[in-house]
N, C-alpha and C. Protein backbone atom coordinates (compact mmCIF):
# COMPACT_ATOMS: atom_id res chain seq x y z
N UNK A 1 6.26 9.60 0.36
CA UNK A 1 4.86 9.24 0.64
C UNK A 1 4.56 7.87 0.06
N UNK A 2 4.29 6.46 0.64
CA UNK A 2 4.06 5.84 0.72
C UNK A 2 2.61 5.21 0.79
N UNK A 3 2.11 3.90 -0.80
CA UNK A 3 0.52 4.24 -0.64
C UNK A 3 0.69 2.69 -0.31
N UNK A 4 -0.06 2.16 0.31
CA UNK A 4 0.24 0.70 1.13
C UNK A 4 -0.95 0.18 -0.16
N UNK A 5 -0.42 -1.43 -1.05
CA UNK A 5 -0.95 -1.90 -1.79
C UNK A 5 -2.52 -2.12 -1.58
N UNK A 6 -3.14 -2.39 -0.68
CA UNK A 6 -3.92 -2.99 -0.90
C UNK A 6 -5.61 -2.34 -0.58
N UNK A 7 -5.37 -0.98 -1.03
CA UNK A 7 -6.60 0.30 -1.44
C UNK A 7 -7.12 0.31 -2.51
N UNK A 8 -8.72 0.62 -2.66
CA UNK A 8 -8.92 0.46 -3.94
C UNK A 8 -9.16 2.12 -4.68
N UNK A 9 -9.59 1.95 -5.89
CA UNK A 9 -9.67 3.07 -6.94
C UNK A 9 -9.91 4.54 -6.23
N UNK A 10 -11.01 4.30 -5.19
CA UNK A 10 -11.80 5.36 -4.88
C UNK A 10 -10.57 6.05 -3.64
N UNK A 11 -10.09 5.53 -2.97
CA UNK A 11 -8.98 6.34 -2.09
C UNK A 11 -7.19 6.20 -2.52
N UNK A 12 -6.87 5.39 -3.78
CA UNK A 12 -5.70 5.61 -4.21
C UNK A 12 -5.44 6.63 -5.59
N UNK A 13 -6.64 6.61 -6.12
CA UNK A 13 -6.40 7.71 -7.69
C UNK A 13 -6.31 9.15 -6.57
N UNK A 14 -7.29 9.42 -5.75
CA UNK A 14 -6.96 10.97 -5.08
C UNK A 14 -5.05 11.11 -4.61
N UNK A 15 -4.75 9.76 -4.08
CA UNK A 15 -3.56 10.30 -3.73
C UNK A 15 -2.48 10.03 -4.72
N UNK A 16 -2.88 9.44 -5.80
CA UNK A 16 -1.96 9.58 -6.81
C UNK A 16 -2.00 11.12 -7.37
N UNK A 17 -3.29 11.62 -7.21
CA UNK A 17 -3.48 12.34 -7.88
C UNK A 17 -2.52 13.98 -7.14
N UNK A 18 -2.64 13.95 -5.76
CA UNK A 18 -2.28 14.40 -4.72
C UNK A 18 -0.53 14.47 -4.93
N UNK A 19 -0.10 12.86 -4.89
CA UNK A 19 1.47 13.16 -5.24
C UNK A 19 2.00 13.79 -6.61
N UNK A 20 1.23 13.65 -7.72
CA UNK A 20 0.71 14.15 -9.11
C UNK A 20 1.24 15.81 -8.78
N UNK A 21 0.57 16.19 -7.87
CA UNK A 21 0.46 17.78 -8.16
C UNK A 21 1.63 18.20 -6.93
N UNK A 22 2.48 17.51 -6.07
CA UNK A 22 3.54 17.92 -5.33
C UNK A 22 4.81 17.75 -6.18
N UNK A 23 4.82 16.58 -7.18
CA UNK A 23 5.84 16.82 -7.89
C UNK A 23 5.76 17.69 -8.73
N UNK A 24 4.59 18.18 -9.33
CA UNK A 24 4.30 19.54 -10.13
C UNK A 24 4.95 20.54 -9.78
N UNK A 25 4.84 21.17 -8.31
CA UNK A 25 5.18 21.90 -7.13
C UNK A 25 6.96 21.67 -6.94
N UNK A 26 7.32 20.65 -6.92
CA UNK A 26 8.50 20.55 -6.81
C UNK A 26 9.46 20.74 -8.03
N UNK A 27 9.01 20.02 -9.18
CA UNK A 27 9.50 19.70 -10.42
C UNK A 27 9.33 20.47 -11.56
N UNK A 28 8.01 21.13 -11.52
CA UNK A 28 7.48 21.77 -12.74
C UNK A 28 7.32 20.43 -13.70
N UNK A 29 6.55 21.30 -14.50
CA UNK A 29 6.32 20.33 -15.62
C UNK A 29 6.77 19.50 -16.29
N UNK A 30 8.19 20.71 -16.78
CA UNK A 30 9.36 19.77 -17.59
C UNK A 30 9.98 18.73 -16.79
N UNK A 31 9.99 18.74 -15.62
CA UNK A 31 10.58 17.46 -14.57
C UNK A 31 9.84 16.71 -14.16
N UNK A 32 8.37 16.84 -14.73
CA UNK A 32 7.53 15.66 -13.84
C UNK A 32 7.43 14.26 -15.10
N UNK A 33 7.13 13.14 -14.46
CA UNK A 33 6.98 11.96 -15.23
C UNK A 33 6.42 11.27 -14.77
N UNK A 34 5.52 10.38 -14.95
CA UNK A 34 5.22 9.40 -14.04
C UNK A 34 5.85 8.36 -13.08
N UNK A 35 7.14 7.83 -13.98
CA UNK A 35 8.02 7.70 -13.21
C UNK A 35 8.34 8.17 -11.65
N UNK A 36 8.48 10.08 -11.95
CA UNK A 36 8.79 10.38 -10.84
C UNK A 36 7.82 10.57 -10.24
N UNK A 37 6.54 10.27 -10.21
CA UNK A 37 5.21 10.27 -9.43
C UNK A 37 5.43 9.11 -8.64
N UNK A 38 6.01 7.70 -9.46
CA UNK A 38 5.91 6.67 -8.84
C UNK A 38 7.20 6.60 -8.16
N UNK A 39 8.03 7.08 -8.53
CA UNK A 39 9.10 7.43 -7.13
C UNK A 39 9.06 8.34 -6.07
N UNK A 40 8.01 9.32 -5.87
CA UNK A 40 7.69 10.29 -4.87
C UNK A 40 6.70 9.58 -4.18
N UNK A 41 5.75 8.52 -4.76
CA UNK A 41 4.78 7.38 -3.89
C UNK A 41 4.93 6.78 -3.33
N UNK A 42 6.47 5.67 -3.67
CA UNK A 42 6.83 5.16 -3.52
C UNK A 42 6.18 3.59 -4.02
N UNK A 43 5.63 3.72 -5.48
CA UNK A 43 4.72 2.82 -5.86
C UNK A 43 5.69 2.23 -7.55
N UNK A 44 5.25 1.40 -8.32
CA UNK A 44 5.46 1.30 -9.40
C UNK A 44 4.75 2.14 -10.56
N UNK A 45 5.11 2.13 -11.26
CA UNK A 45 4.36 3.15 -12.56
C UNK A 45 3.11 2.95 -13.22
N UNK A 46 3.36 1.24 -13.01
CA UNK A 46 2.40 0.37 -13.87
C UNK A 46 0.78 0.94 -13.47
N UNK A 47 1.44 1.15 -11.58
CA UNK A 47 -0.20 1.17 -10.71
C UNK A 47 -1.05 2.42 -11.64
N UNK A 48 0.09 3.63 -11.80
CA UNK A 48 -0.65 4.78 -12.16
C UNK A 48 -1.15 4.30 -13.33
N UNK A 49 -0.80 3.81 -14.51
CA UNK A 49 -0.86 3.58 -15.52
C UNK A 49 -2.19 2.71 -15.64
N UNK A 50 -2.53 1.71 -15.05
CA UNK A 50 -3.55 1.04 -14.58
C UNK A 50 -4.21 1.62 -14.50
N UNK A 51 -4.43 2.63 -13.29
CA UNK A 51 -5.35 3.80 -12.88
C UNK A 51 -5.99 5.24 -13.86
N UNK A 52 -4.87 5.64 -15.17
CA UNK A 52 -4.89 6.42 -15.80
C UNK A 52 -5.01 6.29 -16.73
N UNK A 53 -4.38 4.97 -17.31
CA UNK A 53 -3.92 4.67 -18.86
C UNK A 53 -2.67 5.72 -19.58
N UNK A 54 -2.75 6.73 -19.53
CA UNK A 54 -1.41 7.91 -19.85
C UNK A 54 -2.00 8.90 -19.18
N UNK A 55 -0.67 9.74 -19.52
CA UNK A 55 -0.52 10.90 -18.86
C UNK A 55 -1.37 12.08 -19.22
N UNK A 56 -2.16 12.11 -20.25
CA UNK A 56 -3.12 12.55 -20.66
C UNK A 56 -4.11 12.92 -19.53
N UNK A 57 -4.85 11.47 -19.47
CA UNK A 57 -5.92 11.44 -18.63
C UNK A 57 -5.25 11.81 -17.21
N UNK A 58 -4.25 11.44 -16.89
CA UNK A 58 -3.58 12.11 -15.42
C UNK A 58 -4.04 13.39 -15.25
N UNK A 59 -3.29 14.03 -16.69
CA UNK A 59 -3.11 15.86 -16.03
C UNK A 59 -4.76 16.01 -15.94
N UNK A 60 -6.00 15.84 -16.89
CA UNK A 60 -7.14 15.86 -16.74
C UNK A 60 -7.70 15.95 -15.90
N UNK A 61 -7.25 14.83 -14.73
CA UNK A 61 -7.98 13.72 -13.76
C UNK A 61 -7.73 14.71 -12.31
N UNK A 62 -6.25 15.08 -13.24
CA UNK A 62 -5.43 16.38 -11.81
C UNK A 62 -6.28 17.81 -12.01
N UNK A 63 -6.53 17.65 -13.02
CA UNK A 63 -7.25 19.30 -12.94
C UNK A 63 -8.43 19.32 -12.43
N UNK A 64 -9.30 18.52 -12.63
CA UNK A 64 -10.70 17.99 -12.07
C UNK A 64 -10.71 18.20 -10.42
N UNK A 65 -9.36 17.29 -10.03
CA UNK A 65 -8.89 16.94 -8.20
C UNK A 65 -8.69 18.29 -7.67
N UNK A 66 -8.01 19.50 -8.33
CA UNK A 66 -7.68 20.51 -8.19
C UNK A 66 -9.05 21.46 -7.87
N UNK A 67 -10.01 21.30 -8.77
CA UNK A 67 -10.95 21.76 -8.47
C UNK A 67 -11.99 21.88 -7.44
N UNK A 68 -11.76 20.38 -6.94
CA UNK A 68 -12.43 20.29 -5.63
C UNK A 68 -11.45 20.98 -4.42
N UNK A 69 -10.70 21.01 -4.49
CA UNK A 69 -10.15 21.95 -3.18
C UNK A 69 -10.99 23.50 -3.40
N UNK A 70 -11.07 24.06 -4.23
CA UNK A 70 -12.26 25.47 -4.27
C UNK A 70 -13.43 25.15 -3.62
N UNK A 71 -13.86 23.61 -3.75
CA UNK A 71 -15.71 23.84 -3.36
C UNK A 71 -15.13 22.77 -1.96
N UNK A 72 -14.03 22.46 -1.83
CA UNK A 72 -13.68 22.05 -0.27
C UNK A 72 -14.64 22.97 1.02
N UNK A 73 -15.56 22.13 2.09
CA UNK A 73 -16.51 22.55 3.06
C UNK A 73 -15.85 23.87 4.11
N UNK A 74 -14.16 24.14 3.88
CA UNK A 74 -13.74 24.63 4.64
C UNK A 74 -13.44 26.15 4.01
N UNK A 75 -13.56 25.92 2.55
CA UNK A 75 -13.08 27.03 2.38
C UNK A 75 -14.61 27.98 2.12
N UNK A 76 -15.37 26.96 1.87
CA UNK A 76 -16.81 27.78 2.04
C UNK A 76 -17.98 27.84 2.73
N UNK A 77 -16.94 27.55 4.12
CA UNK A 77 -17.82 27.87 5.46
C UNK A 77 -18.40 29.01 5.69
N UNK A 78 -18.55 29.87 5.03
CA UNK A 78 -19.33 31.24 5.08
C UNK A 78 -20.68 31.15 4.60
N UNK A 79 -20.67 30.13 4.11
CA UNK A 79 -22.39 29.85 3.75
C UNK A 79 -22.86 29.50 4.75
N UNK A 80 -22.48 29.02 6.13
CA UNK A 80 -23.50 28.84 7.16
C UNK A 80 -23.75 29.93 7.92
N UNK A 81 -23.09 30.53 7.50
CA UNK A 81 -23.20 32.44 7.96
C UNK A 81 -24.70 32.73 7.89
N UNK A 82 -26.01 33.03 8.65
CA UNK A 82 -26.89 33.31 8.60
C UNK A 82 -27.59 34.92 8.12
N UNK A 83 -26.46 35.48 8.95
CA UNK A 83 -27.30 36.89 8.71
C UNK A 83 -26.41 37.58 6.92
N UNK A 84 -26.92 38.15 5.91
CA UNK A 84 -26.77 38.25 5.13
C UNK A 84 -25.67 39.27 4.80
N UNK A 85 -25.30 40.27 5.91
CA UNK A 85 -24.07 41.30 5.55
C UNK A 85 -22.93 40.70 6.34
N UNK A 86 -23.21 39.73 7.02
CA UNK A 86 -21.90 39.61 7.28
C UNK A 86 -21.54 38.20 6.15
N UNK A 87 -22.11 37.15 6.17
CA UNK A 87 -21.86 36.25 4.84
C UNK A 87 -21.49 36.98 3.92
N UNK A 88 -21.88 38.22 3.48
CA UNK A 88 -21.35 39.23 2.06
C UNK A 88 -19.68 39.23 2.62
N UNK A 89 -19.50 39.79 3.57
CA UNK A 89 -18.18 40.51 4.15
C UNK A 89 -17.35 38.86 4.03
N UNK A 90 -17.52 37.79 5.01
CA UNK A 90 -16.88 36.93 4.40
C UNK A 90 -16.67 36.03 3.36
N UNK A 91 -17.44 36.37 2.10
CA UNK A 91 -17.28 35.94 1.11
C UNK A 91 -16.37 36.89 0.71
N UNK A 92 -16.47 38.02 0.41
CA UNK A 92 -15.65 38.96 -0.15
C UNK A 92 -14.01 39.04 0.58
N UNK A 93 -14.00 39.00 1.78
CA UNK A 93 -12.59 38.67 2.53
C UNK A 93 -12.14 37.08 2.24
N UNK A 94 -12.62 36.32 1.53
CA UNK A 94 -12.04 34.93 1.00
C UNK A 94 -11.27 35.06 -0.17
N UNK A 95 -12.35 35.24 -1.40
CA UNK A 95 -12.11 35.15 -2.47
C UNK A 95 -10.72 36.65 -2.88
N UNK A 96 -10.67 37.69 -1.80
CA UNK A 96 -9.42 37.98 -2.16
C UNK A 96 -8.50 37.98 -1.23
N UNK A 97 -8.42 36.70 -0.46
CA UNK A 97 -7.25 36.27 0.37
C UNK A 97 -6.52 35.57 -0.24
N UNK A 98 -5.28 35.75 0.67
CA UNK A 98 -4.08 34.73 -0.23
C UNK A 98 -4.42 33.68 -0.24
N UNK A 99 -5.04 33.01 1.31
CA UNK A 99 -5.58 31.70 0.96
C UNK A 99 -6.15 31.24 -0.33
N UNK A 100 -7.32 32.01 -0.31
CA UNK A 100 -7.80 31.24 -1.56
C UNK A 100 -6.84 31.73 -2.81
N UNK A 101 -6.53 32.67 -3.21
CA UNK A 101 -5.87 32.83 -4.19
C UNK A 101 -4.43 31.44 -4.60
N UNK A 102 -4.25 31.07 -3.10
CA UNK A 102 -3.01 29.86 -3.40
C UNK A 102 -4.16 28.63 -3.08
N UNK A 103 -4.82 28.72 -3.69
CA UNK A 103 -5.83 27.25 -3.25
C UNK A 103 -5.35 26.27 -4.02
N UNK A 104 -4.63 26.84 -5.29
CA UNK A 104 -3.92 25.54 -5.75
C UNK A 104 -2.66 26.35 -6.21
N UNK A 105 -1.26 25.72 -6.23
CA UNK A 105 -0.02 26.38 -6.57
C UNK A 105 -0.20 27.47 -8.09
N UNK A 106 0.30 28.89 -7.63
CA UNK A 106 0.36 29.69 -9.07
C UNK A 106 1.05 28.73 -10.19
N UNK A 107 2.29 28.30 -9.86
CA UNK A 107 2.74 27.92 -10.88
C UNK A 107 2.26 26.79 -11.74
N UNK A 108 1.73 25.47 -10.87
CA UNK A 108 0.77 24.51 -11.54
C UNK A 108 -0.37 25.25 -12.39
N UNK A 109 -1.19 26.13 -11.59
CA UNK A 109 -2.16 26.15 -12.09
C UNK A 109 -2.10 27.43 -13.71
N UNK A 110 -1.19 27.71 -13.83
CA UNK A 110 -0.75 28.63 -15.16
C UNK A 110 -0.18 28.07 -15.95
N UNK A 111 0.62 26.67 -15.35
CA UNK A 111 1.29 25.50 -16.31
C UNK A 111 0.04 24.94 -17.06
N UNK A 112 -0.92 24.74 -16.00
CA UNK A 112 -2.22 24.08 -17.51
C UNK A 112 -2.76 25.01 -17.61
N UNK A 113 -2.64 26.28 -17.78
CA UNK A 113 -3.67 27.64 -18.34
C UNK A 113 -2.48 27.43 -19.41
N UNK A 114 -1.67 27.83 -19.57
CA UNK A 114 -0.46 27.16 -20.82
C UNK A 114 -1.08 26.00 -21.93
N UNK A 115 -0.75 25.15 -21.19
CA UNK A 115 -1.22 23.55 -21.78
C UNK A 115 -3.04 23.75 -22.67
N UNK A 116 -3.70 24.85 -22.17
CA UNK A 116 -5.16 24.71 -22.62
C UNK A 116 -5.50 25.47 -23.78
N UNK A 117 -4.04 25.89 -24.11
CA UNK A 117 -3.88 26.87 -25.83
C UNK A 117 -3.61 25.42 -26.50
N UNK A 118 -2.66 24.65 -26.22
CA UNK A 118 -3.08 23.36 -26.99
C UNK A 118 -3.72 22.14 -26.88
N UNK A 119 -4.73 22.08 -25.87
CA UNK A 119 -5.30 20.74 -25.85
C UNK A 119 -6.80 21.03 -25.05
N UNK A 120 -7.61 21.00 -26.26
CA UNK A 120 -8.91 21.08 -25.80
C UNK A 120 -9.44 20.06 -24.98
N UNK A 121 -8.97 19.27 -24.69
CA UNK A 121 -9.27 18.55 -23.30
C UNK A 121 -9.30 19.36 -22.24
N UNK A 122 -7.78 20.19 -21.62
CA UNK A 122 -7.61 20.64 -21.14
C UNK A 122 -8.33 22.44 -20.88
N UNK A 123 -8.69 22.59 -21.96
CA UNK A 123 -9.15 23.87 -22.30
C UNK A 123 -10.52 23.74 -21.54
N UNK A 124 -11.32 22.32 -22.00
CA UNK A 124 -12.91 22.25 -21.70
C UNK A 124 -12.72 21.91 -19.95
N UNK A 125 -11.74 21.64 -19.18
CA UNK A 125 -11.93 21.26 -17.97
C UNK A 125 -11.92 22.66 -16.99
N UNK A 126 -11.02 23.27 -17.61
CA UNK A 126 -10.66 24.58 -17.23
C UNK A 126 -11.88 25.71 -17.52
N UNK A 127 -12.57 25.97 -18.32
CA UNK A 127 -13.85 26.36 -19.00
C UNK A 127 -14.58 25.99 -17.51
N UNK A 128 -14.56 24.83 -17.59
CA UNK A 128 -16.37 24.10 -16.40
C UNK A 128 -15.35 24.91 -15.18
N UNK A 129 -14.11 24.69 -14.97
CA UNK A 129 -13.96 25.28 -13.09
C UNK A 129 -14.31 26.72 -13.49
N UNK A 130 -13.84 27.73 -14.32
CA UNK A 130 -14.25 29.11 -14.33
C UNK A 130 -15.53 29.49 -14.47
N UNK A 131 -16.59 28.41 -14.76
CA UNK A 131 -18.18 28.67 -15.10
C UNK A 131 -18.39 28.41 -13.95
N UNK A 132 -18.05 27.13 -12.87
CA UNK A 132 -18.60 27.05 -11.79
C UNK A 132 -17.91 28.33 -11.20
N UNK A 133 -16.70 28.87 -11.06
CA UNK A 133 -16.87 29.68 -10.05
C UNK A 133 -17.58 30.91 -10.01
N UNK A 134 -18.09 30.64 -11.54
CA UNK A 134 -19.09 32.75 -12.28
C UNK A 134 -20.11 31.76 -11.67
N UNK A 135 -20.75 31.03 -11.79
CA UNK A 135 -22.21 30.35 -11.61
C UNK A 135 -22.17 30.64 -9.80
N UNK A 136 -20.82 30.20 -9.40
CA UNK A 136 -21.28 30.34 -7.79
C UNK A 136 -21.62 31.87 -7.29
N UNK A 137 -20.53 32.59 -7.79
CA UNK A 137 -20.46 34.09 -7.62
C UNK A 137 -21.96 34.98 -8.23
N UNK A 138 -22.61 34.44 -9.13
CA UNK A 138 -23.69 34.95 -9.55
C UNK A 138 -24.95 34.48 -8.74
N UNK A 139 -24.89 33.51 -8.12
CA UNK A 139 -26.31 32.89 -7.16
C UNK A 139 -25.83 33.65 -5.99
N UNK A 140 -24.38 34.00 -5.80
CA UNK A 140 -24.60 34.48 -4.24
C UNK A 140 -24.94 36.14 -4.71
N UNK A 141 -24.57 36.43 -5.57
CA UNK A 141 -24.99 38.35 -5.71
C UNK A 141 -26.72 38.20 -5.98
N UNK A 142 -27.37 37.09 -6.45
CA UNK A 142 -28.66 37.27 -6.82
C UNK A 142 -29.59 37.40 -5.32
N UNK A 143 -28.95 36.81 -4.36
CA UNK A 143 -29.61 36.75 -2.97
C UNK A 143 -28.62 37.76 -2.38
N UNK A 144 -27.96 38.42 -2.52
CA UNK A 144 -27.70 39.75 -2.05
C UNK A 144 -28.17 40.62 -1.79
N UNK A 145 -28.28 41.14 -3.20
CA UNK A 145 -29.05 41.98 -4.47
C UNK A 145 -30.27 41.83 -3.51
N UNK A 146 -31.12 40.79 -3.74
CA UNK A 146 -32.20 40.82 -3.05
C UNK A 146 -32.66 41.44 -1.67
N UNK A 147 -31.28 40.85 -0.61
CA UNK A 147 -31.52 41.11 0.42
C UNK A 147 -30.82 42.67 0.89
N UNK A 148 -30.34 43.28 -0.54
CA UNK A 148 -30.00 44.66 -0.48
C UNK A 148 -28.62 45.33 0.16
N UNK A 149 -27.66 43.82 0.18
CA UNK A 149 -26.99 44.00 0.31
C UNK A 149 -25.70 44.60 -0.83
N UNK A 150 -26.04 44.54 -1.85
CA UNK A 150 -25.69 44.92 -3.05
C UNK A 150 -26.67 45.87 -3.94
N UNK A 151 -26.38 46.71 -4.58
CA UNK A 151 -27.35 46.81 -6.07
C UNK A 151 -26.58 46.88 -7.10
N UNK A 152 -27.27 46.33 -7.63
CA UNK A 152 -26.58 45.02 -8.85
C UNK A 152 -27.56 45.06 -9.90
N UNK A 153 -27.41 45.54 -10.73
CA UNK A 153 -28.86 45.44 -12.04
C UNK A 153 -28.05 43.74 -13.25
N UNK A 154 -26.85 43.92 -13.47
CA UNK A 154 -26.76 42.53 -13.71
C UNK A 154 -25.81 41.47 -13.60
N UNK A 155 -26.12 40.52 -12.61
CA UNK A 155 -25.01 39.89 -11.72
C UNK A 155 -24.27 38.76 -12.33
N UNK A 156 -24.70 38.91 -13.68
CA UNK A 156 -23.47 37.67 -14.72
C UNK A 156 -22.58 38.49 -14.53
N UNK A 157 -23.05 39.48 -15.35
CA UNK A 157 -21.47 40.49 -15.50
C UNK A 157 -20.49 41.10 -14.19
N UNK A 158 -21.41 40.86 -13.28
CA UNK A 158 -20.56 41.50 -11.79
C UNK A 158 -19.62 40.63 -11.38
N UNK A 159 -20.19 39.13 -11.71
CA UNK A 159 -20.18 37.75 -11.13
C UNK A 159 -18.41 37.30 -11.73
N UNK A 160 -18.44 38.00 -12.95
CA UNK A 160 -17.53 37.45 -14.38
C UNK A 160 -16.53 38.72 -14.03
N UNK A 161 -16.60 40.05 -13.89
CA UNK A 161 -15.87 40.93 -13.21
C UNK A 161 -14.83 40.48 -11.98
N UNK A 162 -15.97 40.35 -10.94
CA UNK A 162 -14.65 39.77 -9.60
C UNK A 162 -14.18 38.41 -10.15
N UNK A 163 -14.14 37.50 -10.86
CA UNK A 163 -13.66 36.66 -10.83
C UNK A 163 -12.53 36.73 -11.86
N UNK A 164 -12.37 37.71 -12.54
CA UNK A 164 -11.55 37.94 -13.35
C UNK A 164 -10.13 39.00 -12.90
N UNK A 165 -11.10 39.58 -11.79
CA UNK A 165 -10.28 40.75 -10.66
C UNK A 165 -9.49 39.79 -10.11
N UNK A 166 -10.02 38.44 -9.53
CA UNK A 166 -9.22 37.82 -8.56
C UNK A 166 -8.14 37.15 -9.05
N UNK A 167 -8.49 36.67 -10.50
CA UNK A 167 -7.10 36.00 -11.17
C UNK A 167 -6.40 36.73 -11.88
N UNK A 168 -6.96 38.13 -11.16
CA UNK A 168 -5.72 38.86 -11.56
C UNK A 168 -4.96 39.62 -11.21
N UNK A 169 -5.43 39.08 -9.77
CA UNK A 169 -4.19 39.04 -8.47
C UNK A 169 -3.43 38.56 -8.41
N UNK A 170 -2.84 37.05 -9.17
CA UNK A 170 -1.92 36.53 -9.12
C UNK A 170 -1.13 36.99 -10.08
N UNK A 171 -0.97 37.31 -11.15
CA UNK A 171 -0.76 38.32 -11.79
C UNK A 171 0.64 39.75 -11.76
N UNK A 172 -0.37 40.56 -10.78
CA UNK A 172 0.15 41.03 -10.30
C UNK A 172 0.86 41.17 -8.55
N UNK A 173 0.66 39.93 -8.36
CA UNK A 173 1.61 39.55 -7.35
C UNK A 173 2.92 39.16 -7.37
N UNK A 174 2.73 38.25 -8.70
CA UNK A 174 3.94 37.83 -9.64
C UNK A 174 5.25 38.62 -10.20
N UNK A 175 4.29 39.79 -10.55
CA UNK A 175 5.01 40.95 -11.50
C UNK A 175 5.15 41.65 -11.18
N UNK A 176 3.87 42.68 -10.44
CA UNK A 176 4.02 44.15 -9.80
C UNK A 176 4.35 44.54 -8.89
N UNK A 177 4.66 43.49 -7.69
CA UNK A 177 4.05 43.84 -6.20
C UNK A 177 5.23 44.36 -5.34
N UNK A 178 6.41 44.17 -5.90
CA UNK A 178 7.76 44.72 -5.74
C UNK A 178 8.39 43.97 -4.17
N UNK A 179 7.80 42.84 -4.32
CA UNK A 179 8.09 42.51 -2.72
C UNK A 179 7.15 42.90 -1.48
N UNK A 180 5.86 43.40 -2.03
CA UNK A 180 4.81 43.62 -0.96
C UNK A 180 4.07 42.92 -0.46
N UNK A 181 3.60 42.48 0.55
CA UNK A 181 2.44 41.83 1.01
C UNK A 181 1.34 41.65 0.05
N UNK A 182 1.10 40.22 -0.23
CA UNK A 182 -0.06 40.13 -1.08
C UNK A 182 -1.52 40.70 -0.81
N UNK A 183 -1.49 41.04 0.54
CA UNK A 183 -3.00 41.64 1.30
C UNK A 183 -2.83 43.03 0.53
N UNK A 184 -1.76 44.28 0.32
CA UNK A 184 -1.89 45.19 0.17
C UNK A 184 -2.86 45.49 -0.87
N UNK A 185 -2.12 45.06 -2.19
CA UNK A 185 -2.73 45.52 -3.48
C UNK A 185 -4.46 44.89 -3.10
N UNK A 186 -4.41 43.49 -2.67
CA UNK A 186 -5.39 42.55 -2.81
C UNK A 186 -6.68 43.30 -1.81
N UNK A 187 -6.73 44.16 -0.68
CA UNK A 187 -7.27 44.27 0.06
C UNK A 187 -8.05 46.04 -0.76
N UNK A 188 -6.83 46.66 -1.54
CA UNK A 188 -7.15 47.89 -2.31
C UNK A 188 -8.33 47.56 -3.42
N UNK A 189 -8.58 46.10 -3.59
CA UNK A 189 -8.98 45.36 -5.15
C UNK A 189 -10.41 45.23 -4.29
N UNK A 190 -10.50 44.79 -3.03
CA UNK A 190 -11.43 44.11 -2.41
C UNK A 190 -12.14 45.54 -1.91
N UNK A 191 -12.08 46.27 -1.83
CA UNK A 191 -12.54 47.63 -1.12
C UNK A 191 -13.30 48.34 -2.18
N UNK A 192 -12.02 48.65 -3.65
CA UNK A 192 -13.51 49.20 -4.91
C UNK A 192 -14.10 47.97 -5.55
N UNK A 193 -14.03 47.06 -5.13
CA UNK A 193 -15.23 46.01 -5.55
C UNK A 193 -16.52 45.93 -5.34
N UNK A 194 -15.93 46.13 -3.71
CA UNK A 194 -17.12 46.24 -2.48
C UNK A 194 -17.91 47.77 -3.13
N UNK A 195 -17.30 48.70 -3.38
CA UNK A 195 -17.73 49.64 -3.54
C UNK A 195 -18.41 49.64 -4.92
N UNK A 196 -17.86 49.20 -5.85
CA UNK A 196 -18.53 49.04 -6.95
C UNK A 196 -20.29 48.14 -6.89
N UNK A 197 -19.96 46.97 -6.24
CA UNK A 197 -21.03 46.27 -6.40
C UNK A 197 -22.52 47.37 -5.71
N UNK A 198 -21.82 47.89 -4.53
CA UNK A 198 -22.98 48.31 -3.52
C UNK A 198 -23.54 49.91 -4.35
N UNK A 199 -22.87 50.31 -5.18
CA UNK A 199 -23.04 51.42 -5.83
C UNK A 199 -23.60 51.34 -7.30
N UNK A 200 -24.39 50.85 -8.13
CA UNK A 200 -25.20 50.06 -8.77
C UNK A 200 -23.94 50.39 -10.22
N UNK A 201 -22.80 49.93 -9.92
CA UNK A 201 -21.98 50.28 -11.55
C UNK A 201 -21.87 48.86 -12.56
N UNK A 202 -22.60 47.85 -12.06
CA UNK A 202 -23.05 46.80 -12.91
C UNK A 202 -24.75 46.67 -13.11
């Protein structure tokens, strides 16, 4: 992948950032370098370095980039969903699809759940994506709830529940699943959820 010199900050840090997380994907951690960022770009090192200052602010800058693929317009096209039980149904058939569950590689994204036992940089970036995704999950059960599509007496804790259910699907996809379809277990998870929320056990 090739970034032609003469782009500025605002459309070359995304795709540094972009080749950043394929050599992740390819390399793992222990094999990535900037170096080999700037040999998978096909750029010099200096550029990233310019752009980053170290590798510090890289992995940072990557976790941040990572984050926006979750609030990406495509994956939360169910908000233009008008009528309110079916927006429930496809929110709930997202958040435990494989899609979203691989919205960013398992293995990257457990390499800096790793990295955030030692570096509170990393710890506080990771913190804000799991608050935004309880903060998103709690505004959509509060207009649920309302519209009775749920009963829900309190939707932090419901909110902080599935989102803790869902990462911990990967989990046991990893470990338990014996070679099964990730829909199986994931679709069994999505069914007493559904059932939980609509049955007032929060």
């Amino acid at each position: 992948m090739a970034i032609r010199k003469n782009r500025n900050a605002e459309t070359r840090k995304p795709e540094i950032l972009e080749g950043y997380y394929q050599v992740l994907i390819e390399k793992g951690f222990e094999g990535s370098s900037i170096g080999k960022i700037a040999q998978h770009l096909n750029l010099h090192s200096t550029l990233i370095l310019h752009y980053f200052k170290n590798k510090d602010n890289l992995q940072r800058e990557l976790i941040e980039f990572l984050i926006t693929k979750y609030k990406a317009e495509h994956m939360l096209e169910f908000d233009l969903i008008e009528d309110s039980a079916r927006r429930f149904d496809a929110m709930m058939d997202l958040i435990f699809s494989f899609k979203w569950n691989r919205t960013v590689d398992p293995g990257v994204h457990f390499g800096f759940y790793y990295k955030s036992f030692r570096d509170e940089g990393i710890r506080k970036v990771f913190k804000d994506m799991f608050r935004w995704l309880s903060d998103y999950l709690y505004n959509a059960f509060i207009l649920f709830n309302k519209d009775s599509i749920i009963k829900v007496t309190d939707e932090r804790k419901a909110a902080e529940y599935v989102l803790t259910l869902m990462k911990g699907l990967e989990f046991h996809a990893h470990f338990l699943n014996e070679g099964r379809p990730f829909e199986d277990f994931a679709n069994t998870a999505k069914t007493a959820t559904i059932a939980m929320l609509k049955n007032g056990t929060f």
